[in-house]
C-alpha atoms as a PDB file:
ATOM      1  CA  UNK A   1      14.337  39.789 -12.291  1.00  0.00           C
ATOM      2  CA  UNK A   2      13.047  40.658  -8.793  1.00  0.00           C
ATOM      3  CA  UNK A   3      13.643  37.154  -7.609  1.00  0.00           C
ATOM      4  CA  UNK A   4      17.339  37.612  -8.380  1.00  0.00           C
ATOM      5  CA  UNK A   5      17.966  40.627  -6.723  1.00  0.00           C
ATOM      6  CA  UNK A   6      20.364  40.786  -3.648  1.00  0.00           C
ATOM      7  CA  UNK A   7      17.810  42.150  -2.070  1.00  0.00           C
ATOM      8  CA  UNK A   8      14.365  40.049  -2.571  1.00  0.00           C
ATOM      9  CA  UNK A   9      11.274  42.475  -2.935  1.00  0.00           C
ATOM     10  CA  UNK A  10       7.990  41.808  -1.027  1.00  0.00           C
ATOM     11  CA  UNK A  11       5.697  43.386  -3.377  1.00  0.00           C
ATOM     12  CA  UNK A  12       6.687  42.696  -6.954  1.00  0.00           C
ATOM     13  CA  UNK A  13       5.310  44.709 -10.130  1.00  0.00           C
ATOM     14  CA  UNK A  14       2.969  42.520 -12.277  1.00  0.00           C
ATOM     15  CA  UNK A  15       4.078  42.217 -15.661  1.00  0.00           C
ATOM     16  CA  UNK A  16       2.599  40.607 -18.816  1.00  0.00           C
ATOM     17  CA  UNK A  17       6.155  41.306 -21.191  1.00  0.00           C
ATOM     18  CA  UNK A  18       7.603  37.531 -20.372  1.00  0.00           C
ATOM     19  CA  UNK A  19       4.392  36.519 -22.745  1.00  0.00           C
ATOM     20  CA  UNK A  20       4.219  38.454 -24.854  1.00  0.00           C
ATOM     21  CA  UNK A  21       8.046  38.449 -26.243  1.00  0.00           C
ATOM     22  CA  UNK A  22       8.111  33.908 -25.647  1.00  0.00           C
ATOM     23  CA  UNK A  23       5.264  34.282 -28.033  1.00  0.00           C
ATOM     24  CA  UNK A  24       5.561  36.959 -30.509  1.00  0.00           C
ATOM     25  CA  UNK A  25       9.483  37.124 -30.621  1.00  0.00           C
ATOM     26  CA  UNK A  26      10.484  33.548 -30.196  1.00  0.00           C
ATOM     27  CA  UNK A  27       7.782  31.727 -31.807  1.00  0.00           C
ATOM     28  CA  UNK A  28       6.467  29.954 -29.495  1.00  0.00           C
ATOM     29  CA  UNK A  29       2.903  29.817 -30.813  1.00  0.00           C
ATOM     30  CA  UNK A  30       4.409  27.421 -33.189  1.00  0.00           C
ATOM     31  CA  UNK A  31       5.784  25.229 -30.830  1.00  0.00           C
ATOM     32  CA  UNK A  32       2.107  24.872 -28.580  1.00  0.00           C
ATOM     33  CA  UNK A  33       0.865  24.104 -31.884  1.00  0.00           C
ATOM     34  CA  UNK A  34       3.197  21.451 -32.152  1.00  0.00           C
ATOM     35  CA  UNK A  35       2.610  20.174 -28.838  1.00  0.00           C
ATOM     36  CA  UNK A  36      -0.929  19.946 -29.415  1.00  0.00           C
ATOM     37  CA  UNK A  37      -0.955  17.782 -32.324  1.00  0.00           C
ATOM     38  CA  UNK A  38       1.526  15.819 -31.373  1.00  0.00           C
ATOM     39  CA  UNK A  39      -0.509  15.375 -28.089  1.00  0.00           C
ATOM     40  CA  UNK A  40      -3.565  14.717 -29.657  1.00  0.00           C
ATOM     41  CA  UNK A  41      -2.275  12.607 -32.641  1.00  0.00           C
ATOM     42  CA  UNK A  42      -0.709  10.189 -29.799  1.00  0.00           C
ATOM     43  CA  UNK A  43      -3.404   9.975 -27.524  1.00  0.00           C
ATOM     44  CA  UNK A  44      -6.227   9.770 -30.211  1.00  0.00           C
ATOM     45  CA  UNK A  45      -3.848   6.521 -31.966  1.00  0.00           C
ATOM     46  CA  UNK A  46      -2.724   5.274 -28.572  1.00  0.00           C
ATOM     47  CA  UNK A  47      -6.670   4.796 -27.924  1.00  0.00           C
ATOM     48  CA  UNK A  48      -7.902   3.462 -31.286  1.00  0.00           C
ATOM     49  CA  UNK A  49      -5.116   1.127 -31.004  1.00  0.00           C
ATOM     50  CA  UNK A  50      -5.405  -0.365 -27.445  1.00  0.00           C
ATOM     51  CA  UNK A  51      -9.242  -0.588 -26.798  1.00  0.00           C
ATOM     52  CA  UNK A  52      -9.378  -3.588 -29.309  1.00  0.00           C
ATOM     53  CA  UNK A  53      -6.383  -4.955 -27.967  1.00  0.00           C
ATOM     54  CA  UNK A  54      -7.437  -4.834 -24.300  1.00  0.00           C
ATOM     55  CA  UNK A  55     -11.258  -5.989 -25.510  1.00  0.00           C
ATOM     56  CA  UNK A  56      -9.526  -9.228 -26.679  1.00  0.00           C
ATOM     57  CA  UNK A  57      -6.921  -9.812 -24.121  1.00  0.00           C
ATOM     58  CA  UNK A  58      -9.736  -9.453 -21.590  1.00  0.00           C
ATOM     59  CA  UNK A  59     -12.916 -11.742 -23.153  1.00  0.00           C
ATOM     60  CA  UNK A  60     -10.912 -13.745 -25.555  1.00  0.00           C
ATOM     61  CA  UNK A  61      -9.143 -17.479 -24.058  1.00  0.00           C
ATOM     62  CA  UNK A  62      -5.702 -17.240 -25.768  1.00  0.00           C
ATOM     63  CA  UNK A  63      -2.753 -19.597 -25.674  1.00  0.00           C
ATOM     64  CA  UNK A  64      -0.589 -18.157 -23.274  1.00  0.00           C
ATOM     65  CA  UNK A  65      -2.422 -14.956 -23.085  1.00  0.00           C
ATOM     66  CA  UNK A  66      -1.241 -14.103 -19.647  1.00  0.00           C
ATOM     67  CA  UNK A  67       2.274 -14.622 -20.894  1.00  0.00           C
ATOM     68  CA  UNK A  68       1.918 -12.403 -23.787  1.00  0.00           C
ATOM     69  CA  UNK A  69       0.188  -9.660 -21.862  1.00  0.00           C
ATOM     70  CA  UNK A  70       3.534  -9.711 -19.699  1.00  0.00           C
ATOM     71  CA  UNK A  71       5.397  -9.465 -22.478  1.00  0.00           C
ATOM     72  CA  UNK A  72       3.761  -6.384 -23.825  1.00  0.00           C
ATOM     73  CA  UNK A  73       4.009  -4.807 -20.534  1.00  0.00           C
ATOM     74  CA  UNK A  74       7.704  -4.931 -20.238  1.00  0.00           C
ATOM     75  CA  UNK A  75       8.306  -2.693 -22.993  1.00  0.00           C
ATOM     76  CA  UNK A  76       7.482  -0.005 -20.332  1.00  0.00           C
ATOM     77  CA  UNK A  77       9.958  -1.756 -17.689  1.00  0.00           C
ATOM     78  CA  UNK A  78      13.310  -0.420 -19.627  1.00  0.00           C
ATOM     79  CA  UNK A  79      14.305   2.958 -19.820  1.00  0.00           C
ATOM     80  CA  UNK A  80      13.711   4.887 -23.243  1.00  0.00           C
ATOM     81  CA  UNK A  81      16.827   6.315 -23.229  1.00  0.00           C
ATOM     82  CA  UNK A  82      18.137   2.361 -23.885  1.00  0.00           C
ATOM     83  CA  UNK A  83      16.622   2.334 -27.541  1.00  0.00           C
ATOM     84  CA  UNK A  84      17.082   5.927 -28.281  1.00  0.00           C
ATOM     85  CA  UNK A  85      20.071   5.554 -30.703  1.00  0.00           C
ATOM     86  CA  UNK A  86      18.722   2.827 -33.307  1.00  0.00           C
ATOM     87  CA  UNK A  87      15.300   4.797 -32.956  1.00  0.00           C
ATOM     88  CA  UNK A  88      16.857   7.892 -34.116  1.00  0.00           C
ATOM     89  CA  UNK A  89      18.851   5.450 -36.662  1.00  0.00           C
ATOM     90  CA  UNK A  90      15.792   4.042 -38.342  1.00  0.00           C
ATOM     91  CA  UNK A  91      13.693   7.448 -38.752  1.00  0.00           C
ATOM     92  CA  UNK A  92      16.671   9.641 -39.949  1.00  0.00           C
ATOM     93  CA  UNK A  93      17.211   6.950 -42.502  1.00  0.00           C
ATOM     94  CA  UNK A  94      13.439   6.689 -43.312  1.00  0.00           C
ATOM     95  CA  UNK A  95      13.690  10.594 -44.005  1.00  0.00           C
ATOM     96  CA  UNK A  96      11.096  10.911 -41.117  1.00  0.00           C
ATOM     97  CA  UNK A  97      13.364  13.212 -38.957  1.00  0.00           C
ATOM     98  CA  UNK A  98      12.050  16.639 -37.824  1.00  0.00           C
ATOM     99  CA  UNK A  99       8.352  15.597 -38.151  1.00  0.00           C
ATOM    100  CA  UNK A 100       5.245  15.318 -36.512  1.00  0.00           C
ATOM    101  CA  UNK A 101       4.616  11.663 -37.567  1.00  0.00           C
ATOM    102  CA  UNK A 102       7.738  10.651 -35.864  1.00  0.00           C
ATOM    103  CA  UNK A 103       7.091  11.397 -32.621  1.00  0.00           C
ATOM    104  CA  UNK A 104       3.345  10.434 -32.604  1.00  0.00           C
ATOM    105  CA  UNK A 105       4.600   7.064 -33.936  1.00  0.00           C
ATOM    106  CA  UNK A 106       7.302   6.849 -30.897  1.00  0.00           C
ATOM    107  CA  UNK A 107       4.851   7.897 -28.257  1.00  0.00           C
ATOM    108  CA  UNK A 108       2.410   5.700 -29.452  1.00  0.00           C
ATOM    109  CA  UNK A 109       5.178   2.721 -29.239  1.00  0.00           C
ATOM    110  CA  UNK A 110       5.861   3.349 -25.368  1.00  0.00           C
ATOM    111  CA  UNK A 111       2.057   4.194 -24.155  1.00  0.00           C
ATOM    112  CA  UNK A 112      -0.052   1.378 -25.993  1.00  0.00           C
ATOM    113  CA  UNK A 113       1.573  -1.199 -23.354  1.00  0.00           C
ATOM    114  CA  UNK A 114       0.556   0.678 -20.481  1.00  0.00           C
ATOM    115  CA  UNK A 115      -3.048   2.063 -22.200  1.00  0.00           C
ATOM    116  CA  UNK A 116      -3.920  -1.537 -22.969  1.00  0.00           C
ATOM    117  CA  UNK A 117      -3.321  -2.680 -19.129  1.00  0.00           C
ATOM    118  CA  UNK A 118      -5.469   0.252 -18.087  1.00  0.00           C
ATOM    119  CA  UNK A 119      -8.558  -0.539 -20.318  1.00  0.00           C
ATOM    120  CA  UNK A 120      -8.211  -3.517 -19.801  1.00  0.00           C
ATOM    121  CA  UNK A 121      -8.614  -3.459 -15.647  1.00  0.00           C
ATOM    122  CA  UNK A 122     -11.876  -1.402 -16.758  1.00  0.00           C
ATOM    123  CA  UNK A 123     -13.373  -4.143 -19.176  1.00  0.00           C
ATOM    124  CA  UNK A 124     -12.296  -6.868 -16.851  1.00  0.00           C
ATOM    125  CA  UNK A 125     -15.255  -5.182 -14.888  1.00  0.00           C
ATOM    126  CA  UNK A 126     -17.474  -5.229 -16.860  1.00  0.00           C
ATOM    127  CA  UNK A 127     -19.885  -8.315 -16.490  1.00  0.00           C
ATOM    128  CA  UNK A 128     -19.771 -10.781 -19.441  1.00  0.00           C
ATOM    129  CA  UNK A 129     -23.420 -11.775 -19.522  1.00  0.00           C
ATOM    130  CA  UNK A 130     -23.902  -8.282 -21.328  1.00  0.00           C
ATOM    131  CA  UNK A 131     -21.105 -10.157 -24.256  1.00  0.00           C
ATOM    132  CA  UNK A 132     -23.328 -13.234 -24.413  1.00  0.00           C
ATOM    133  CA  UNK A 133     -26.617 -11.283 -24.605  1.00  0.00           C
ATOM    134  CA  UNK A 134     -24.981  -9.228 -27.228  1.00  0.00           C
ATOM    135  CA  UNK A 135     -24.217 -12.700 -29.245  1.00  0.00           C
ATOM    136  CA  UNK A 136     -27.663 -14.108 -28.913  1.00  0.00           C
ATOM    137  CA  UNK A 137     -28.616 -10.947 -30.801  1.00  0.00           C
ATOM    138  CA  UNK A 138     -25.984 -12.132 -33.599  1.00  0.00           C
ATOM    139  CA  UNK A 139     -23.421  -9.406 -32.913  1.00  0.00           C
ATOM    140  CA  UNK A 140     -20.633 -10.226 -33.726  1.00  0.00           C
ATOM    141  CA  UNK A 141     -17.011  -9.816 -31.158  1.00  0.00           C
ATOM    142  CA  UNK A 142     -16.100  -6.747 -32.826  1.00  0.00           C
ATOM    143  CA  UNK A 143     -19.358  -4.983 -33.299  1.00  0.00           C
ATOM    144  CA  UNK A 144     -20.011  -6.083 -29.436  1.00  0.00           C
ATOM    145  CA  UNK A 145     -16.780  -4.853 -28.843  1.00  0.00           C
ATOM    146  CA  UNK A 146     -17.548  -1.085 -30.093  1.00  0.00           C
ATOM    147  CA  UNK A 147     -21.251  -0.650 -29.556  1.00  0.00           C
ATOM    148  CA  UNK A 148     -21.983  -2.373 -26.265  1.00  0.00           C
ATOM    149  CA  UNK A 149     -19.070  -2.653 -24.433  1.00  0.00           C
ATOM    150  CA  UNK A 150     -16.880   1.412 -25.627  1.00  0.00           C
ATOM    151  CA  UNK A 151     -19.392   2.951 -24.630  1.00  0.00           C
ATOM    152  CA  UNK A 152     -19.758   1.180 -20.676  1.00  0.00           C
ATOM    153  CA  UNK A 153     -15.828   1.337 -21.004  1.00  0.00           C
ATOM    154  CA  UNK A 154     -16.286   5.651 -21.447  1.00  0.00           C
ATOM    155  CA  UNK A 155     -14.837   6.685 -17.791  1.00  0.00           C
ATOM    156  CA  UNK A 156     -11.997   4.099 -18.629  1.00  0.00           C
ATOM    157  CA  UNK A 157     -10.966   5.730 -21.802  1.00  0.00           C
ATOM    158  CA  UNK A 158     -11.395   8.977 -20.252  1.00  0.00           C
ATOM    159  CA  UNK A 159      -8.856   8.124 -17.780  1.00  0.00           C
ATOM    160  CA  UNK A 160      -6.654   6.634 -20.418  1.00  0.00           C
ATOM    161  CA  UNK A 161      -7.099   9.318 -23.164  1.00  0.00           C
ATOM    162  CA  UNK A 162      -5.704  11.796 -20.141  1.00  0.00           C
ATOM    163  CA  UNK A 163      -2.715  10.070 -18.804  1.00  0.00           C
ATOM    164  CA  UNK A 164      -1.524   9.454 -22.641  1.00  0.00           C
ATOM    165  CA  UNK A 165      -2.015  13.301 -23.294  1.00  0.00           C
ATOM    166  CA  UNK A 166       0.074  13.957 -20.168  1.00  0.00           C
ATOM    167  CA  UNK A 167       2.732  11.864 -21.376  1.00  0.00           C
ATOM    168  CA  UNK A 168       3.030  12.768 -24.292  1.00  0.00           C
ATOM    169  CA  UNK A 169       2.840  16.523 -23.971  1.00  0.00           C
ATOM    170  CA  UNK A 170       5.533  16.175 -20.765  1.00  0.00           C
ATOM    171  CA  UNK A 171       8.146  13.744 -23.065  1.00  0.00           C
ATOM    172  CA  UNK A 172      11.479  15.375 -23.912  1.00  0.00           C
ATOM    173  CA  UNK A 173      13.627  12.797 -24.776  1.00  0.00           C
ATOM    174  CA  UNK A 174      12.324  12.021 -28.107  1.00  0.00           C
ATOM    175  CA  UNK A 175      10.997  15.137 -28.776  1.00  0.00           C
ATOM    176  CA  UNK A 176      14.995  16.335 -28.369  1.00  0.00           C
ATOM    177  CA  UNK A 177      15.915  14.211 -30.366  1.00  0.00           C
ATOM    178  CA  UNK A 178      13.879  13.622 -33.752  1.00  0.00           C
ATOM    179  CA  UNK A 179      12.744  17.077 -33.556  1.00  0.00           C
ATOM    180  CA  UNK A 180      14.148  20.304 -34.973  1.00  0.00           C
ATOM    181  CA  UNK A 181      12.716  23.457 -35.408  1.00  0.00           C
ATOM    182  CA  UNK A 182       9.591  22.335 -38.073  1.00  0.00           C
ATOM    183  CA  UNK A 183       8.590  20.300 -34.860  1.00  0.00           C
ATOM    184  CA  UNK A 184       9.679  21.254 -32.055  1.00  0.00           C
ATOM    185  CA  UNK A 185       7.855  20.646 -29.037  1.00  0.00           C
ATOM    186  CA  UNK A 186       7.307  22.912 -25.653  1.00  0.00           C
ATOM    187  CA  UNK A 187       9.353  21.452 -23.352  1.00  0.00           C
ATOM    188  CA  UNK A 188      12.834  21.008 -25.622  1.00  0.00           C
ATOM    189  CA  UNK A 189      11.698  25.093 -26.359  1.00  0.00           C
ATOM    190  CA  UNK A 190      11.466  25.520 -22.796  1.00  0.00           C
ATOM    191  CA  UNK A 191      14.989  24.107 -22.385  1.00  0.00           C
ATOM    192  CA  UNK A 192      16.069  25.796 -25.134  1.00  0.00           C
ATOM    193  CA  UNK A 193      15.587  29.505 -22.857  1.00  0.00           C
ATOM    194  CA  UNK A 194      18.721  28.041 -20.744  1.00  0.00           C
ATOM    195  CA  UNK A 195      21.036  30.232 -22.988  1.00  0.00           C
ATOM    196  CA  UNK A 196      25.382  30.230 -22.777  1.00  0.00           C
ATOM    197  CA  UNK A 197      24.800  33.951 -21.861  1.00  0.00           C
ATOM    198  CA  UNK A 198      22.361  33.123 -18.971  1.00  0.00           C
ATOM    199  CA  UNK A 199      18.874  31.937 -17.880  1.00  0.00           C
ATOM    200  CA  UNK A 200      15.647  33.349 -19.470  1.00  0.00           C
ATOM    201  CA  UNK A 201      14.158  32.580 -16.405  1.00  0.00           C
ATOM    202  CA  UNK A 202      10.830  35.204 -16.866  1.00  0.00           C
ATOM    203  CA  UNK A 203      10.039  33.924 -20.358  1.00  0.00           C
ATOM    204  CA  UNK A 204      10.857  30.127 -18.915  1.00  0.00           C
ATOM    205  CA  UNK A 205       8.193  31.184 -15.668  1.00  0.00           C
ATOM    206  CA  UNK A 206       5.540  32.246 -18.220  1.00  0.00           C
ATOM    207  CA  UNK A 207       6.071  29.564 -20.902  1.00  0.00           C
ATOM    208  CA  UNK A 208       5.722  27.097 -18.062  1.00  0.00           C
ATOM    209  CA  UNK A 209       2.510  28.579 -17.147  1.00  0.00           C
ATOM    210  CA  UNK A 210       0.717  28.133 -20.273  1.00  0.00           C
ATOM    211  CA  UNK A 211       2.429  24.705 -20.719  1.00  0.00           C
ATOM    212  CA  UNK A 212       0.215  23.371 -18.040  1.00  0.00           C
ATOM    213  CA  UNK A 213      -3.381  25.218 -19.264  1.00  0.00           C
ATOM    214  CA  UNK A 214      -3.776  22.832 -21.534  1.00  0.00           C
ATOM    215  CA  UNK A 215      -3.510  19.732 -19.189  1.00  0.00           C
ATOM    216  CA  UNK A 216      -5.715  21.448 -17.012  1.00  0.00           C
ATOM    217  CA  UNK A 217      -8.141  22.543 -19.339  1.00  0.00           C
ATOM    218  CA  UNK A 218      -8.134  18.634 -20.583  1.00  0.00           C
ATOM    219  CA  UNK A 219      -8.591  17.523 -16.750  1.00  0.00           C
ATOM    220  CA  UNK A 220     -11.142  19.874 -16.244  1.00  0.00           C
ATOM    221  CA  UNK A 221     -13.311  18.951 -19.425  1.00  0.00           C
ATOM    222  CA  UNK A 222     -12.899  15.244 -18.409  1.00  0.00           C
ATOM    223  CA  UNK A 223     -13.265  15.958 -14.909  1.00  0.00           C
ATOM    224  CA  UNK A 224     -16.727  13.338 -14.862  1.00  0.00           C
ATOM    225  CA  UNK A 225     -15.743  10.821 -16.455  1.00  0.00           C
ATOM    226  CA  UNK A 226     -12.309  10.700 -13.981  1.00  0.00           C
ATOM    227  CA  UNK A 227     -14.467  10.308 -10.960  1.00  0.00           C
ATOM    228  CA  UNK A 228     -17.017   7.880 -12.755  1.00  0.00           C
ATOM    229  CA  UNK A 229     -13.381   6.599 -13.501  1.00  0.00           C
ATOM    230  CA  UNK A 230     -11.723   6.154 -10.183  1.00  0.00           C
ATOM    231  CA  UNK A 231     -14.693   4.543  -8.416  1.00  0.00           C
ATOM    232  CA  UNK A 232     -15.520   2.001 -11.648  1.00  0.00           C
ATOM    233  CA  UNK A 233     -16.103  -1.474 -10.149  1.00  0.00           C
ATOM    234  CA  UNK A 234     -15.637  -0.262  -6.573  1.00  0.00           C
ATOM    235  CA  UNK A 235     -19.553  -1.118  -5.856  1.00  0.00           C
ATOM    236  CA  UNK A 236     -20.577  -4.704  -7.128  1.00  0.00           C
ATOM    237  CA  UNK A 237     -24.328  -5.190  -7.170  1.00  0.00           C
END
């Protein structure tokens, strides 16, 4: 309220009501709940799905492998908005509307592209006498895949695992529109405090606050593997 005064106040009284009526009178517990699984569900799926993907697009000689990586990759060139209306087609009809599944299924569909790339540039780093050694010991690709070369590939996932969680938790689009109230997400709540009677704009300031703890909190716990990350393959010995 200060900040819309005519005339703006200098010192401003602290005040913790914003938070406590976004949480306790508009249910927006609920909603950070929802945000966190859908978060989670996506980034924890977007991983288990594109680590043995990128493993084999990196070691294995395909037929037109570099062709087919291309193609994957373009599914991230065209805007969302472009497929929005037969998405929300085919899950309304599949009774999958208004749940959690939904969207973790959608954001799964438009990261794995650009998670696969990314793990990819990380195992592509990775030397491949360590796969040969791996074979003489009669491992097989996929157990070489998950015991020697996941856990060099750590910082990687770290790195990937963060930007998927980012994405996901930021997206609005979908979450606008195969969501209702059962699982609604933060940031279609947060636009949901632009009311016909006027701007919530406290509650929106304090919602928005605690919408970015739990990246933070996420950066922060991953915070070593990000700079292991960042500088992986910069130093070849």
């Amino acid at each position: 309220a200060d900040a819309l005064t005519t005339v703006p106040k200098i010192f401003f009284e602290p005040t913790l009501n914003n938070y406590i009526y976004a949480f306790s009178e508009r249910g927006f517990t609920i909603y950070l709940l929802n945000s966190l699984l859908i978060a989670l569900g996506t980034t924890a799926l977007v991983v288990l799905l594109a680590f043995p993907a990128a493993y084999v697009f990196s070691r294995m000689r395909l037929r037109g492998d570099n062709h087919m990586f291309f193609v994957i990759l373009t599914t991230r060139m065209g805007p969302g908005v472009l497929v929005a209306v037969p998405i929300f087609l085919m899950f309304s009809s599949a009774g999958l509307w208004d749940t959690h599944l939904v969207v973790i299924l959608v954001h799964t569909a438009f990261n794995l592209a650009f998670a696969m790339w990314l793990i990819k540039g990380f195992i592509d780093d990775i030397p491949r006498d360590l796969d040969e050694a791996a074979w003489l010991d009669k491992l097989n690709p996929l157990e070489t895949a998950f015991k020697i070369i996941l856990p060099l590939c750590g910082p990687g996932i770290a790195i990937t695992a963060l930007f998927v969680f980012v994405m996901s938790w930021n997206e609005f689009l979908y979450a606008l529109l195969l969501t209702g109230n059962k699982a609604k997400t933060l940031p279609v709540a947060i636009a949901g405090l632009v009311t016909p009677h006027g701007t919530l704009w406290g509650q929106i300031a304090a919602v928005a606050v605690l919408t970015s703890l739990p990246v933070l909190l996420t950066a922060y716990l991953l915070q070593r593997y990000i700079v292991r990350g960042l500088t992986f393959g910069a130093v070849k010995g």
